[in-house]
Structures are given as C-alpha cells and as structure tokens.
Protein backbone atom coordinates (compact mmCIF):
# COMPACT_ATOMS: atom_id res chain seq x y z
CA UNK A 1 -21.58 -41.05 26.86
CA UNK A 2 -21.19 -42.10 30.05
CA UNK A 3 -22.81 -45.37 30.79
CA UNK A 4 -24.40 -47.68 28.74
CA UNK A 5 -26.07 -50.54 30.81
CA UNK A 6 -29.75 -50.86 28.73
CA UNK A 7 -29.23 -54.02 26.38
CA UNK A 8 -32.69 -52.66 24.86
CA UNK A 9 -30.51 -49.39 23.93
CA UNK A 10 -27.87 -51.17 22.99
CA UNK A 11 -30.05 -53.87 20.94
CA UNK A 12 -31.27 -51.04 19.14
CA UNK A 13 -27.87 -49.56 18.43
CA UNK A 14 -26.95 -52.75 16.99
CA UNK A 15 -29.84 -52.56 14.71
CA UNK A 16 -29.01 -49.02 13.39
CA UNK A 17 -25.46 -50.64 12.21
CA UNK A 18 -27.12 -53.18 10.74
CA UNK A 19 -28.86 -50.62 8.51
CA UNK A 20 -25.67 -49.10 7.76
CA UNK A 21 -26.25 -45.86 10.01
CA UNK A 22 -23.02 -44.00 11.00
CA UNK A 23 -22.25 -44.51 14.50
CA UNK A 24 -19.48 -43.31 16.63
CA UNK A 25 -19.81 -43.63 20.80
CA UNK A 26 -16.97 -41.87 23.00
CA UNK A 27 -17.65 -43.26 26.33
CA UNK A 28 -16.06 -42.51 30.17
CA UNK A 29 -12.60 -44.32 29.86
CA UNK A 30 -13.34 -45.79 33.56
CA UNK A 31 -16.64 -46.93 33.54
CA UNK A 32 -16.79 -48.32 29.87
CA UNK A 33 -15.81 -52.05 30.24
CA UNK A 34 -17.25 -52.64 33.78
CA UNK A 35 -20.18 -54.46 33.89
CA UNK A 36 -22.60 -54.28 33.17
CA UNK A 37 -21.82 -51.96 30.31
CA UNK A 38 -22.66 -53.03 27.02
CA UNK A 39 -19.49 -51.22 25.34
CA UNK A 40 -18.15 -54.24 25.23
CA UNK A 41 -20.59 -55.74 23.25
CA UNK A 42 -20.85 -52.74 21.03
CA UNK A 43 -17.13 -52.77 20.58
CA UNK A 44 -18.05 -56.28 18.88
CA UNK A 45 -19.26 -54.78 15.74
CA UNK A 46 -17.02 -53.53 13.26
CA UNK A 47 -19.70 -50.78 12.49
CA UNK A 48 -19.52 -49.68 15.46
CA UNK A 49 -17.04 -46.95 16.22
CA UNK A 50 -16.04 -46.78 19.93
CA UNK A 51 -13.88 -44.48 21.69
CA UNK A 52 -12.70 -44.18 25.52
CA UNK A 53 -12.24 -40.50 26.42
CA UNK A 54 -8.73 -39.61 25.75
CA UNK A 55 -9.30 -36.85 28.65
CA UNK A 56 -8.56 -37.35 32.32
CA UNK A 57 -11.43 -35.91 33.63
CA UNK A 58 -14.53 -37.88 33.87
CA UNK A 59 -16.77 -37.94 30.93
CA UNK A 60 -20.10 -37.71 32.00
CA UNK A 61 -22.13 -36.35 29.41
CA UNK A 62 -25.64 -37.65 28.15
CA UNK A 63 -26.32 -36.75 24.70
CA UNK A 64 -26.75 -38.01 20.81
CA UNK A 65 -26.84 -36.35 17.72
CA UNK A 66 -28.77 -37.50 14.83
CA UNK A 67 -28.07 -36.57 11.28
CA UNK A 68 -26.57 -33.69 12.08
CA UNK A 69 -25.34 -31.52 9.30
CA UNK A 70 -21.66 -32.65 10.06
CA UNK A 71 -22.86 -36.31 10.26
CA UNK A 72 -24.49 -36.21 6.79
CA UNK A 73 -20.96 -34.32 5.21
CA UNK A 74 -19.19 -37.22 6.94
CA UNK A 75 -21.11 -39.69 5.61
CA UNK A 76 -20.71 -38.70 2.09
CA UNK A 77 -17.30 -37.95 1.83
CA UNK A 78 -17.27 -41.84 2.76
CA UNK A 79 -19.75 -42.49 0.54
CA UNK A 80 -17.59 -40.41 -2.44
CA UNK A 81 -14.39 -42.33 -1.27
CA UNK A 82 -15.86 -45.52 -1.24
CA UNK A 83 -17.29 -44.92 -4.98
CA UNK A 84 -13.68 -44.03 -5.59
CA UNK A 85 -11.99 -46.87 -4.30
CA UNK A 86 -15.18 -49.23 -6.12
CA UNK A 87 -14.40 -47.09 -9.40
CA UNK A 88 -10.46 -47.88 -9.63
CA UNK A 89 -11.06 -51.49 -8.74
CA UNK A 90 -13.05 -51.56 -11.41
CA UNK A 91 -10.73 -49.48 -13.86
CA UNK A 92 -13.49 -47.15 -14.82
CA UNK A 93 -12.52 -43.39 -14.28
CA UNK A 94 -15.72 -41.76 -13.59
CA UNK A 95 -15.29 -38.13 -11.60
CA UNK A 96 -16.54 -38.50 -7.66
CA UNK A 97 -19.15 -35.81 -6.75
CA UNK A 98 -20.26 -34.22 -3.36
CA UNK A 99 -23.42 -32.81 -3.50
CA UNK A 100 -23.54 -29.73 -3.45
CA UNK A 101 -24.88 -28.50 0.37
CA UNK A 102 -28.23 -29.55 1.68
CA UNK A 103 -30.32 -27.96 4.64
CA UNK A 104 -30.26 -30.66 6.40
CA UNK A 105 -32.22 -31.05 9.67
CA UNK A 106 -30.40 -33.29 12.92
CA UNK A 107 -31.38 -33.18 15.88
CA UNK A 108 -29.75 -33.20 19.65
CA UNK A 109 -30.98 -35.67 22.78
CA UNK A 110 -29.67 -34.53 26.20
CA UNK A 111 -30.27 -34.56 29.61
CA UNK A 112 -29.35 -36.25 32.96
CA UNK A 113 -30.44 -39.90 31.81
CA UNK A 114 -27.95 -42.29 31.93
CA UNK A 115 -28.70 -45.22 29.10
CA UNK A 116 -29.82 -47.40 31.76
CA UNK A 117 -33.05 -49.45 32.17
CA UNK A 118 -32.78 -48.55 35.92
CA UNK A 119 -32.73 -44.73 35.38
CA UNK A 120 -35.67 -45.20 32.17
CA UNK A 121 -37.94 -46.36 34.83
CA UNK A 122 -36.66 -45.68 38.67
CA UNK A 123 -35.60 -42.23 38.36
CA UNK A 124 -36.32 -39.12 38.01
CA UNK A 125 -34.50 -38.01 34.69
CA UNK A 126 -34.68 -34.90 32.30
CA UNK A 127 -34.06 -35.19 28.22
CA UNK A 128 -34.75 -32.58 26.17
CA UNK A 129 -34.80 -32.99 22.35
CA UNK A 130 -34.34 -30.21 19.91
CA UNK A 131 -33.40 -29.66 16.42
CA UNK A 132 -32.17 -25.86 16.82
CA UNK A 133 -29.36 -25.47 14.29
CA UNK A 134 -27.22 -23.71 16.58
CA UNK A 135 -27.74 -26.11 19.35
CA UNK A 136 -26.77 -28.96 17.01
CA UNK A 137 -24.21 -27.26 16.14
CA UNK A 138 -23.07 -26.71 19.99
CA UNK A 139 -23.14 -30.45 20.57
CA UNK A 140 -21.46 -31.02 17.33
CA UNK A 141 -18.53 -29.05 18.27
CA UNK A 142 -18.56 -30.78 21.51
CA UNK A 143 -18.47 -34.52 19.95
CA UNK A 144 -15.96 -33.15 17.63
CA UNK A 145 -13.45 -32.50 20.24
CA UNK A 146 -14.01 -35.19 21.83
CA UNK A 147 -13.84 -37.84 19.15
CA UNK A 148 -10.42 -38.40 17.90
CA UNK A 149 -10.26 -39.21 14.03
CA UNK A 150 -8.31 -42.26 13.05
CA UNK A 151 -9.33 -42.52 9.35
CA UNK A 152 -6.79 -40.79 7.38
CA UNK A 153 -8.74 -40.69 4.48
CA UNK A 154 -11.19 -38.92 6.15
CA UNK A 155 -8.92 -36.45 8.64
CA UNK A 156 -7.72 -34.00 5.45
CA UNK A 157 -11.47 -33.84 3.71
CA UNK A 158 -13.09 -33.26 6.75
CA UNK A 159 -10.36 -30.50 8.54
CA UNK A 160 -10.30 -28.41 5.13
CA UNK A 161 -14.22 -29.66 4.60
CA UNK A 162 -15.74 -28.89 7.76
CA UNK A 163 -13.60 -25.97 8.88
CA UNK A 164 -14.56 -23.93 5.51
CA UNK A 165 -18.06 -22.38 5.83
C-alpha cells in the first residue's frame, strides 16, 4: 500500500483486529511514517502486522485481498498451532487437524485510489473489485513477494504448505 492518510480507513482497520481478522499491510518505506499517515497508528496494535517495503523502488500499489484462499490456509495453520501450543500447556495430547481444503471464495480491491479521504471524495479514482480465482491468485503472489515472513513457526508450514498444489 502506498499511503494511508483516511483515519475512517484506518478506524475501520482497527476494528477488523479487534475482531481477530488477519491483517498484514506492506506499505512504501518512504512515505509510511510521514504525516499524516496513519501507519503509525496502525503499527500501535499488536494485531496489526506492518511492513515497510524491503525494495528500493517505490511501492505504489493500491490493492487488498480478502479471504483469499492463501489467507484462510494461513490462518489455520495458526489456528492448528495455537491449539497445539493450548494443548501441551495443558498436558493433553490431542492430534492437531487441518481441514481438509475448502473452495474458498476472496476477493481482490484495486485501482488508482490512494486510502485517502482527499482522493475518496476530490478525485477522480478507479477500483475495481473481483473475486476471479486467478486474479486472486495474481495479487496473492504479488503480496507474497512482497511480504517478508518473520514467524518461524509459520515460514516451514506455509513454504512446503502453500508451494504443494
């Protein structure tokens, strides 16, 4: 992403968290903290992931993906490992299952908006919304290279997970 200045989008963000929904944000490493960004507030909540760019070359892309099928397998390999971890601290050995897979149907926002109140009602912007599984996919792909993983639980479950069709 590569602004954020709407506190209404970023209110609403917030929100999502709050109701335990999986979100990760890479943002443009220079324009992230300047205000009037709200990454910094964003940053603020621990269930909130947040990422600069770890590439030089300006990140300007406009898009979210929600429940995607890659999304959904993250979130449930968490899920299983957290069920894990709760089952040992409680001493009880009970076997940790992944469902098996589920057509699951995301969808993909994109287009020139920036997340700004500005642009939302002084510009002229473009979003287009889909849920075509190979356009998903596409943006998938695209988040996935962009996001690095730091969760080492998760980095072996999801390489051999994800990467096996």
């Amino acid at each position: 992403m590569y602004l954020i200045t709407s506190k209404e989008i970023a209110e609403a963000i917030i929100r999502l968290g709050q109701r335990h929904v999986i979100i990760r944000i890479v943002v443009d490493s220079e324009t992230a903290f300047k205000p009037p960004s709200q990454i910094k507030k964003l940053k603020e909540y621990s269930f909130i992931q947040v990422q600069p760019s770890k590439k030089t070359i300006l990140m300007h892309h406009k898009f979210c993906i929600v429940d995607g099928p890659k999304a959904i397998h993250r979130k449930k390999l968490l899920k299983a490992q957290a069920e894990k971890l709760n089952s040992h601290a409680k001493e009880t050995k009970k076997p940790v299952k992944i469902q098996a897979k589920v057509k699951v149907t995301g969808f993909v926002m994109s287009g020139s908006l920036n997340w700004s109140s500005h642009a939302m009602v002084s510009n002229h912007e473009s979003v287009i919304v889909t849920s075509h599984p190979k356009i998903v996919d596409k943006f998938e792909t695209e988040f996935g290279s962009l996001w690095v993983d730091n969760e080492p639980i998760l980095k072996s479950s999801l390489n051999t997970s994800l990467n096996t069709p």
